[in-house]
PDB file of N, CA and C in Angstrom:
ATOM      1  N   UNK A   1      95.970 103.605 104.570  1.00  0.00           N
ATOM      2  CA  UNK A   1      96.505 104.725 103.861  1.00  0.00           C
ATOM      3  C   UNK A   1      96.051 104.728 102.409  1.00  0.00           C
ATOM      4  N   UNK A   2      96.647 103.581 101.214  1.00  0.00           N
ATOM      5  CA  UNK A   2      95.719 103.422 100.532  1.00  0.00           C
ATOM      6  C   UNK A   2      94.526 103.776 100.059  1.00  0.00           C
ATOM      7  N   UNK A   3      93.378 103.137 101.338  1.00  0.00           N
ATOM      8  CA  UNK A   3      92.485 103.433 101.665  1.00  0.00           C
ATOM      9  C   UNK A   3      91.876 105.022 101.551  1.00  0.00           C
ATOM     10  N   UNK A   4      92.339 105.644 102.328  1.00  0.00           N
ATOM     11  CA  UNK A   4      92.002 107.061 102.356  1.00  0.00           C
ATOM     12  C   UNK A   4      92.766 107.926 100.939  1.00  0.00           C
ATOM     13  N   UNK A   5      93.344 107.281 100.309  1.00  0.00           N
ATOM     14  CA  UNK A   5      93.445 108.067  98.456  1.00  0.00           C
ATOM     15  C   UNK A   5      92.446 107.483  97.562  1.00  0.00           C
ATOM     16  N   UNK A   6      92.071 106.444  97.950  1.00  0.00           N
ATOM     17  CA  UNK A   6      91.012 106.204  96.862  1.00  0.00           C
ATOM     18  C   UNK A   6      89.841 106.855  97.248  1.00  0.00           C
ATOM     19  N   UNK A   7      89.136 106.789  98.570  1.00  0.00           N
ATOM     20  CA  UNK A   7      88.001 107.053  98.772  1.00  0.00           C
ATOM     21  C   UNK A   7      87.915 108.569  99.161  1.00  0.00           C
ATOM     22  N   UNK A   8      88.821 109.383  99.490  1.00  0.00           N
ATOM     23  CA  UNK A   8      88.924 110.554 100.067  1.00  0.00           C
ATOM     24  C   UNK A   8      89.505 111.273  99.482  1.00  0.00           C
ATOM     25  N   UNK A   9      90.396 110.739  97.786  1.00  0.00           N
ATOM     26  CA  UNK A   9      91.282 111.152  97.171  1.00  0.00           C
ATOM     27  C   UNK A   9      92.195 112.414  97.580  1.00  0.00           C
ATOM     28  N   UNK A  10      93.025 111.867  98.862  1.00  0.00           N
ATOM     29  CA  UNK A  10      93.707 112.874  99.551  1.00  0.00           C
ATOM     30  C   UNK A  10      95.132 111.829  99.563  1.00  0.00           C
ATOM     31  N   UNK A  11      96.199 112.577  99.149  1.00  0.00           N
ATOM     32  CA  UNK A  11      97.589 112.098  98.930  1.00  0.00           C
ATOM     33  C   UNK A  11      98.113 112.000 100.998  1.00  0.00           C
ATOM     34  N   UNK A  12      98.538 110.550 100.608  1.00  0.00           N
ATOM     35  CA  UNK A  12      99.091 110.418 101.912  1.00  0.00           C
ATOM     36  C   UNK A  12     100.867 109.879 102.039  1.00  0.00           C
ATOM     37  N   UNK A  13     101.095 110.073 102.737  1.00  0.00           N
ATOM     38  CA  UNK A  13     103.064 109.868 102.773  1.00  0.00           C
ATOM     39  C   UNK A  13     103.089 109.182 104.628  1.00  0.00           C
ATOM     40  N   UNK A  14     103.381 108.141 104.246  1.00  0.00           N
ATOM     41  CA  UNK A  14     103.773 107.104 105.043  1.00  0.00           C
ATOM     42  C   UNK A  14     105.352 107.046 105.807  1.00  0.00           C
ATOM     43  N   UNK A  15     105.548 107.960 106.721  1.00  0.00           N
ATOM     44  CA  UNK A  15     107.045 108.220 107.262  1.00  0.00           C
ATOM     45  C   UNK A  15     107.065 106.697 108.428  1.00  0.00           C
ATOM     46  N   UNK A  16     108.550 106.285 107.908  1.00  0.00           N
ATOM     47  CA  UNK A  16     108.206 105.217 108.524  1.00  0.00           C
ATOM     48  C   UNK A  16     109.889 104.455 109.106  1.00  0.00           C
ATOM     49  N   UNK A  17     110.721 103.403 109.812  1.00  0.00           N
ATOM     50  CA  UNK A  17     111.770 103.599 109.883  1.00  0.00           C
ATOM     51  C   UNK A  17     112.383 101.930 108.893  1.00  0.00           C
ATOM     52  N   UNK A  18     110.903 101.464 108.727  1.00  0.00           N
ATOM     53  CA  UNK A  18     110.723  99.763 107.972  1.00  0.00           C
ATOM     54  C   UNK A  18     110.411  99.949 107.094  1.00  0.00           C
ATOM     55  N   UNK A  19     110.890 100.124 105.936  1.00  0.00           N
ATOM     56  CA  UNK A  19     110.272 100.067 104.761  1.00  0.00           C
ATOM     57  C   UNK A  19     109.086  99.023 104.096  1.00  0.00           C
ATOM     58  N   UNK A  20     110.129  97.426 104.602  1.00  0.00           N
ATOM     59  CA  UNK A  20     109.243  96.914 104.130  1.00  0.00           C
ATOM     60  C   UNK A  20     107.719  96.562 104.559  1.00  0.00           C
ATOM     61  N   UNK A  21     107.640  96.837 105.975  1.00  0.00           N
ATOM     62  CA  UNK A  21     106.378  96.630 106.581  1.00  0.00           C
ATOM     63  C   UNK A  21     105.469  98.241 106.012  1.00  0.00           C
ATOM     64  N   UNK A  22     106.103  99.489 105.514  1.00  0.00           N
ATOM     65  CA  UNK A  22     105.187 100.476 104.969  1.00  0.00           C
ATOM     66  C   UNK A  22     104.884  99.756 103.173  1.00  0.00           C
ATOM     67  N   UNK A  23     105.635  98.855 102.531  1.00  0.00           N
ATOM     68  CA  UNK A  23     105.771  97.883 101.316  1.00  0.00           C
ATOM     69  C   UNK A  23     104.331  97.222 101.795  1.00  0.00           C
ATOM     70  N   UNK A  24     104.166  96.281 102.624  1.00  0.00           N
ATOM     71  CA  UNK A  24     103.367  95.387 102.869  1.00  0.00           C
ATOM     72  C   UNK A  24     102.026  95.717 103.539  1.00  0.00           C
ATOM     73  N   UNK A  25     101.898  97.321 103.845  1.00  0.00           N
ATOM     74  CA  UNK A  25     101.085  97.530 104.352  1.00  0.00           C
ATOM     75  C   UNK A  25     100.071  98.608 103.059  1.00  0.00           C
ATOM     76  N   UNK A  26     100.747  98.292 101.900  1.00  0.00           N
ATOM     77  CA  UNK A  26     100.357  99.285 100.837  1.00  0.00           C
ATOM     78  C   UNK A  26     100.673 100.799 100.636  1.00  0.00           C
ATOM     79  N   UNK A  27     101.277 101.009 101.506  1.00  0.00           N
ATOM     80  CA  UNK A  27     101.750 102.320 101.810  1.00  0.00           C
ATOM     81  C   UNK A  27     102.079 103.335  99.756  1.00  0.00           C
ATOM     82  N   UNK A  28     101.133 104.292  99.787  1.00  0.00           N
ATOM     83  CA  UNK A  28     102.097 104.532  98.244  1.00  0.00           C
ATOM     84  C   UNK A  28     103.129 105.375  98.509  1.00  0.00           C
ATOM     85  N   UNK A  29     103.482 106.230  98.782  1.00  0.00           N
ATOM     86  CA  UNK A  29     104.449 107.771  98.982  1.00  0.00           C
ATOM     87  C   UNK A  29     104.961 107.098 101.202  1.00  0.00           C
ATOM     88  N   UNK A  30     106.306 106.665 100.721  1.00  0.00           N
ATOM     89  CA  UNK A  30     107.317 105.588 101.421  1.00  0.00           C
ATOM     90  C   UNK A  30     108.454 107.031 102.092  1.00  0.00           C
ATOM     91  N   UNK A  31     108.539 107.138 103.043  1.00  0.00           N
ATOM     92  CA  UNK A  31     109.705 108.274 103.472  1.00  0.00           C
ATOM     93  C   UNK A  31     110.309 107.083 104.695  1.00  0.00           C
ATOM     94  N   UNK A  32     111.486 106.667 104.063  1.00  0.00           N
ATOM     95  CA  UNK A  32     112.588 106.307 105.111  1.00  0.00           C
ATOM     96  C   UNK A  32     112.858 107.632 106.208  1.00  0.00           C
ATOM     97  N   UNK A  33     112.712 106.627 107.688  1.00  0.00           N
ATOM     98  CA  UNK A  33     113.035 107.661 108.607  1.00  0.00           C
ATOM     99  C   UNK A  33     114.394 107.251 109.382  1.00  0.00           C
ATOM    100  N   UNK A  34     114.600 107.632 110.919  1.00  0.00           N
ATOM    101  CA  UNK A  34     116.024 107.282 111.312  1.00  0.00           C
ATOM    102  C   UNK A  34     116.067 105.995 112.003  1.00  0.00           C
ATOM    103  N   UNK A  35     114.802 105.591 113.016  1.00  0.00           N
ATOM    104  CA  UNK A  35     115.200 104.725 114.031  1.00  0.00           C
ATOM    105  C   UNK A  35     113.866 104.854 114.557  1.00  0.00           C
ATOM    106  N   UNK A  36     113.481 103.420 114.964  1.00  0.00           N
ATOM    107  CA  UNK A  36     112.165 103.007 115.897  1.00  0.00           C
ATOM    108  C   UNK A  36     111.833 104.016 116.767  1.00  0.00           C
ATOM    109  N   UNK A  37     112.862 103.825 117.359  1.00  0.00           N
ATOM    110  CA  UNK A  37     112.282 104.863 118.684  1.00  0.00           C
ATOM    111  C   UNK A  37     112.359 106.005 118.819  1.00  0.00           C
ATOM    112  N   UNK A  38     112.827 106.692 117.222  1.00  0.00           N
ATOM    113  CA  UNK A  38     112.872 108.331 117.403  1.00  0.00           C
ATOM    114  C   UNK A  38     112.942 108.397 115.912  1.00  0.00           C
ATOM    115  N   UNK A  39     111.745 108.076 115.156  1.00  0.00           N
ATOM    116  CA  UNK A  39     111.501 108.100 113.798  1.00  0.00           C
ATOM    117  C   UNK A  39     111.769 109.632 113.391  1.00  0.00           C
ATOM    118  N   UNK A  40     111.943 110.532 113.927  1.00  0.00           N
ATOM    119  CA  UNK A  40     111.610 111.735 113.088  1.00  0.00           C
ATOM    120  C   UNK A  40     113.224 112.352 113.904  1.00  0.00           C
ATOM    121  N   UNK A  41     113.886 111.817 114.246  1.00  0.00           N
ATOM    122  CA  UNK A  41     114.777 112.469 114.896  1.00  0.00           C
ATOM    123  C   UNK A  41     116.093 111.503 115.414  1.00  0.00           C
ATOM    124  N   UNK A  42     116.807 112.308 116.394  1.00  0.00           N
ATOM    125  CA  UNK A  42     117.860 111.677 116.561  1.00  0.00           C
ATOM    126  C   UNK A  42     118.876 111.988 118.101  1.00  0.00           C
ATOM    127  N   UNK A  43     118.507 111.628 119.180  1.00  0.00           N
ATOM    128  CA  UNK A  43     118.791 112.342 120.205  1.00  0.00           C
ATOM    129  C   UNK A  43     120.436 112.516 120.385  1.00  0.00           C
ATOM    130  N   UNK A  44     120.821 111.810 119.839  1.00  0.00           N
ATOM    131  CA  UNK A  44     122.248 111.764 119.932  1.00  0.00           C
ATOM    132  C   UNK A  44     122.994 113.430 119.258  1.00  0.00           C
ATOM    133  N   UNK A  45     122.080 114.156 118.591  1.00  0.00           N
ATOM    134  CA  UNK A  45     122.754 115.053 118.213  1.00  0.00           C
ATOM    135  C   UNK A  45     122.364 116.579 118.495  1.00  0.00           C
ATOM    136  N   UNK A  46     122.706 117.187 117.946  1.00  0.00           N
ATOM    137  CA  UNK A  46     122.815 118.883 119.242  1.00  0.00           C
ATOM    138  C   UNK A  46     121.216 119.055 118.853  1.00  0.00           C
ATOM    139  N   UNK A  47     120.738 119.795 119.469  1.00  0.00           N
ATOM    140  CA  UNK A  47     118.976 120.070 119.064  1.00  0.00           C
ATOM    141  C   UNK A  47     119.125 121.249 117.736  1.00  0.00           C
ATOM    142  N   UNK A  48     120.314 121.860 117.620  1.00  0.00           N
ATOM    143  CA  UNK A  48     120.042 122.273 116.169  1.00  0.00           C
ATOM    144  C   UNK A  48     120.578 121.599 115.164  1.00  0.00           C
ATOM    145  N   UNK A  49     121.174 120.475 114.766  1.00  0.00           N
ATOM    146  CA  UNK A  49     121.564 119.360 113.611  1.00  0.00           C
ATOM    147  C   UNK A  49     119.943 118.235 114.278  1.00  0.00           C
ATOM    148  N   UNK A  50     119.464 118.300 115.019  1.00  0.00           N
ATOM    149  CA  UNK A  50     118.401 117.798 115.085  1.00  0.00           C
ATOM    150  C   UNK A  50     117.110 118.282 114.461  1.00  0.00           C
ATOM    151  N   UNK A  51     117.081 119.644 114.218  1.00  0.00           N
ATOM    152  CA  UNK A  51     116.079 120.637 113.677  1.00  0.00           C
ATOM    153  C   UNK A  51     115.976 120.488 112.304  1.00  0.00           C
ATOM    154  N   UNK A  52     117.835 120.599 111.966  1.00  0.00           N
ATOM    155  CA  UNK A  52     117.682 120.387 110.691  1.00  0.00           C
ATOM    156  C   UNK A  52     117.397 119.039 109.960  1.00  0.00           C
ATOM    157  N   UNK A  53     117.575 117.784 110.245  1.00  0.00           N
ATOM    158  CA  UNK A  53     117.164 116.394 110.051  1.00  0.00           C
ATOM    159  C   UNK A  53     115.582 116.317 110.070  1.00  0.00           C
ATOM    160  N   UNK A  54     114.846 117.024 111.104  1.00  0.00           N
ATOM    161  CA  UNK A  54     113.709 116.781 111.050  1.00  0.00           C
ATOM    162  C   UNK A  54     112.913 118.178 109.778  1.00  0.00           C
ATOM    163  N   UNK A  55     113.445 118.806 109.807  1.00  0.00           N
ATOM    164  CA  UNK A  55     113.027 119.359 108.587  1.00  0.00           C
ATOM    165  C   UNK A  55     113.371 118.887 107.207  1.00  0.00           C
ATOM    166  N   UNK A  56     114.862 118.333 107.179  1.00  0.00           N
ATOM    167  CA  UNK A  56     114.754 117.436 105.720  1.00  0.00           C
ATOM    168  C   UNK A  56     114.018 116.434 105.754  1.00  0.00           C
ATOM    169  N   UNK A  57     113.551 115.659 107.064  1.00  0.00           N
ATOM    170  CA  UNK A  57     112.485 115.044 106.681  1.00  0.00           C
ATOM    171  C   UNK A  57     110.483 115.286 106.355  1.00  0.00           C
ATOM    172  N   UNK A  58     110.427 116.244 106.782  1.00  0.00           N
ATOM    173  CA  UNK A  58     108.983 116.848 106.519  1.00  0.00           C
ATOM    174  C   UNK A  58     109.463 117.593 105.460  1.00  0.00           C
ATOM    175  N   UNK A  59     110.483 118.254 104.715  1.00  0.00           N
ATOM    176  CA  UNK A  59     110.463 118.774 103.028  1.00  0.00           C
ATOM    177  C   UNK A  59     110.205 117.575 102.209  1.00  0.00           C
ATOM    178  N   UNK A  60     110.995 116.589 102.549  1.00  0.00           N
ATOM    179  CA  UNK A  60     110.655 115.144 101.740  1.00  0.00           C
ATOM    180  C   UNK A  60     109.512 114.571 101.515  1.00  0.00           C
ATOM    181  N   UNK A  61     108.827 115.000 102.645  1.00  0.00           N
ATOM    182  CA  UNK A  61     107.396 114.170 102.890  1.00  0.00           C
ATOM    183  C   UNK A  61     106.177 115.325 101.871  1.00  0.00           C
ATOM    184  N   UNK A  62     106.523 116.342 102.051  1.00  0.00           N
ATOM    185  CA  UNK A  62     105.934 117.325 101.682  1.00  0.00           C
ATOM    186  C   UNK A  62     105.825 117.286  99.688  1.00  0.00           C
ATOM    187  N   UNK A  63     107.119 117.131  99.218  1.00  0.00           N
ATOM    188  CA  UNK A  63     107.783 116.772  97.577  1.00  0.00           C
ATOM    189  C   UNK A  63     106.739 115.724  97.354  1.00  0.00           C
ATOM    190  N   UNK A  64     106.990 114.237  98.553  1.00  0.00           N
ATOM    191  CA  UNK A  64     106.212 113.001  98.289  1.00  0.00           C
ATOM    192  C   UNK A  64     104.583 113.554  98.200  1.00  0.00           C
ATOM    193  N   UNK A  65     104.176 113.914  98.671  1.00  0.00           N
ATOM    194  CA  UNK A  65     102.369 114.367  98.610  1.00  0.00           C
ATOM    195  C   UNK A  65     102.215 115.355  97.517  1.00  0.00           C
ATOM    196  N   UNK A  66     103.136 115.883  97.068  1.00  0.00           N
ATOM    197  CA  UNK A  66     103.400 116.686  95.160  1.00  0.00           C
ATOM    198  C   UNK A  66     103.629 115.603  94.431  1.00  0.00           C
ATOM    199  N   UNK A  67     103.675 114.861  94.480  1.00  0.00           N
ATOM    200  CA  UNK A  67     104.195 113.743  93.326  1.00  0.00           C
ATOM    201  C   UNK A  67     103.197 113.174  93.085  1.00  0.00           C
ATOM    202  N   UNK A  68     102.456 112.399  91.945  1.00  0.00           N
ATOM    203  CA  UNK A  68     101.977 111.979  90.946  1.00  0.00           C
ATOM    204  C   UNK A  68     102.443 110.250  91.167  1.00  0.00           C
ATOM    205  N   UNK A  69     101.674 109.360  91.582  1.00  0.00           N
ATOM    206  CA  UNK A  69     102.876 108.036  91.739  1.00  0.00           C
ATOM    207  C   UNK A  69     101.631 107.206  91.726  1.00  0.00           C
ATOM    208  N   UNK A  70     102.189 105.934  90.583  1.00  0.00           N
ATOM    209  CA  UNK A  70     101.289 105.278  89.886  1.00  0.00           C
ATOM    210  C   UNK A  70     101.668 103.628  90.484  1.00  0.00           C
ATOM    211  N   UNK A  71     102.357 103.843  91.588  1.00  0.00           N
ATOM    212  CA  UNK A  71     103.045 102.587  91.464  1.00  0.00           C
ATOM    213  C   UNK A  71     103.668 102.605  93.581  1.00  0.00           C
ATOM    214  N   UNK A  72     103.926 102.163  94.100  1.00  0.00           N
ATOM    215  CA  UNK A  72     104.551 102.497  95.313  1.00  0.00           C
ATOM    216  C   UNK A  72     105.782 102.819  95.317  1.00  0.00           C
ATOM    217  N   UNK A  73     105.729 103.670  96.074  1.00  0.00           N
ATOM    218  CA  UNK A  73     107.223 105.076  95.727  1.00  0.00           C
ATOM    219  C   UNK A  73     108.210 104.903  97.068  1.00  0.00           C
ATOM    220  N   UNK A  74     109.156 104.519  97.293  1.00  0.00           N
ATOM    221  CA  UNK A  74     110.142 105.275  98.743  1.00  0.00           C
ATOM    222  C   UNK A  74     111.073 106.468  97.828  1.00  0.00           C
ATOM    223  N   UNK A  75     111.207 107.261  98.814  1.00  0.00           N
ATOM    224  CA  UNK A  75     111.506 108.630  98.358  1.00  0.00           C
ATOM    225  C   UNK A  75     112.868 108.714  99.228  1.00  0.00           C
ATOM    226  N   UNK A  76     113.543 108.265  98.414  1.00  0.00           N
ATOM    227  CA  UNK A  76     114.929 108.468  99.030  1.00  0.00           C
ATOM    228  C   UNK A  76     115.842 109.298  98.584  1.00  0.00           C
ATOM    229  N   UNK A  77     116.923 109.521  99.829  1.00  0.00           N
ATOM    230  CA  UNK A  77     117.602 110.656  99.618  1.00  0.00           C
ATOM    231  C   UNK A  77     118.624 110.346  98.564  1.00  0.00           C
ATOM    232  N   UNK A  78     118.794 111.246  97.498  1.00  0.00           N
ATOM    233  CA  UNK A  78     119.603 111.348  96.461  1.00  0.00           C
ATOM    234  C   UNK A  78     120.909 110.756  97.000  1.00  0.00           C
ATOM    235  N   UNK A  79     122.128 109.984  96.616  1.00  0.00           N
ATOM    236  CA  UNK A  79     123.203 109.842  97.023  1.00  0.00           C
ATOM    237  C   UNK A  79     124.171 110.363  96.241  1.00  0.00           C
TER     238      UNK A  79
END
């Protein structure tokens, strides 16, 4: 990932549910996701509170590839 901003200078965002293995893998622009086996989602819940989770997560990811980041970033949700 890394990789492809330096040489391709194209912003990349690393959605991921481990932070620290997207940490260790150089990852710059870090999006905490829900769960291994359904990173972008969540079956346990109705398919429209599911719609909306997976869209706050691709707006997030979307902010992260606008951002400017000099340093490795997780982009977490405001509390």
């Amino acid at each position: 990932m890394k990789a492809i901003e330096e040489t391709a200078d194209v912003p990349v965002v690393h959605m991921a549910t481990i932070v620290p293995i997207s940490l260790s893998v150089g990852a710059n622009r870090i999006i905490p996701t829900v769960a291994i086996p359904h990173p972008l989602g969540d079956p346990n819940m109705s398919p429209e509170d599911e719609k909306v989770l997976r869209r706050h997560l691709v707006d997030k990811a979307l902010v992260a590839l606008e951002t400017e980041v000099s340093e490795q970033t997780v982009f977490k949700d405001e509390d």
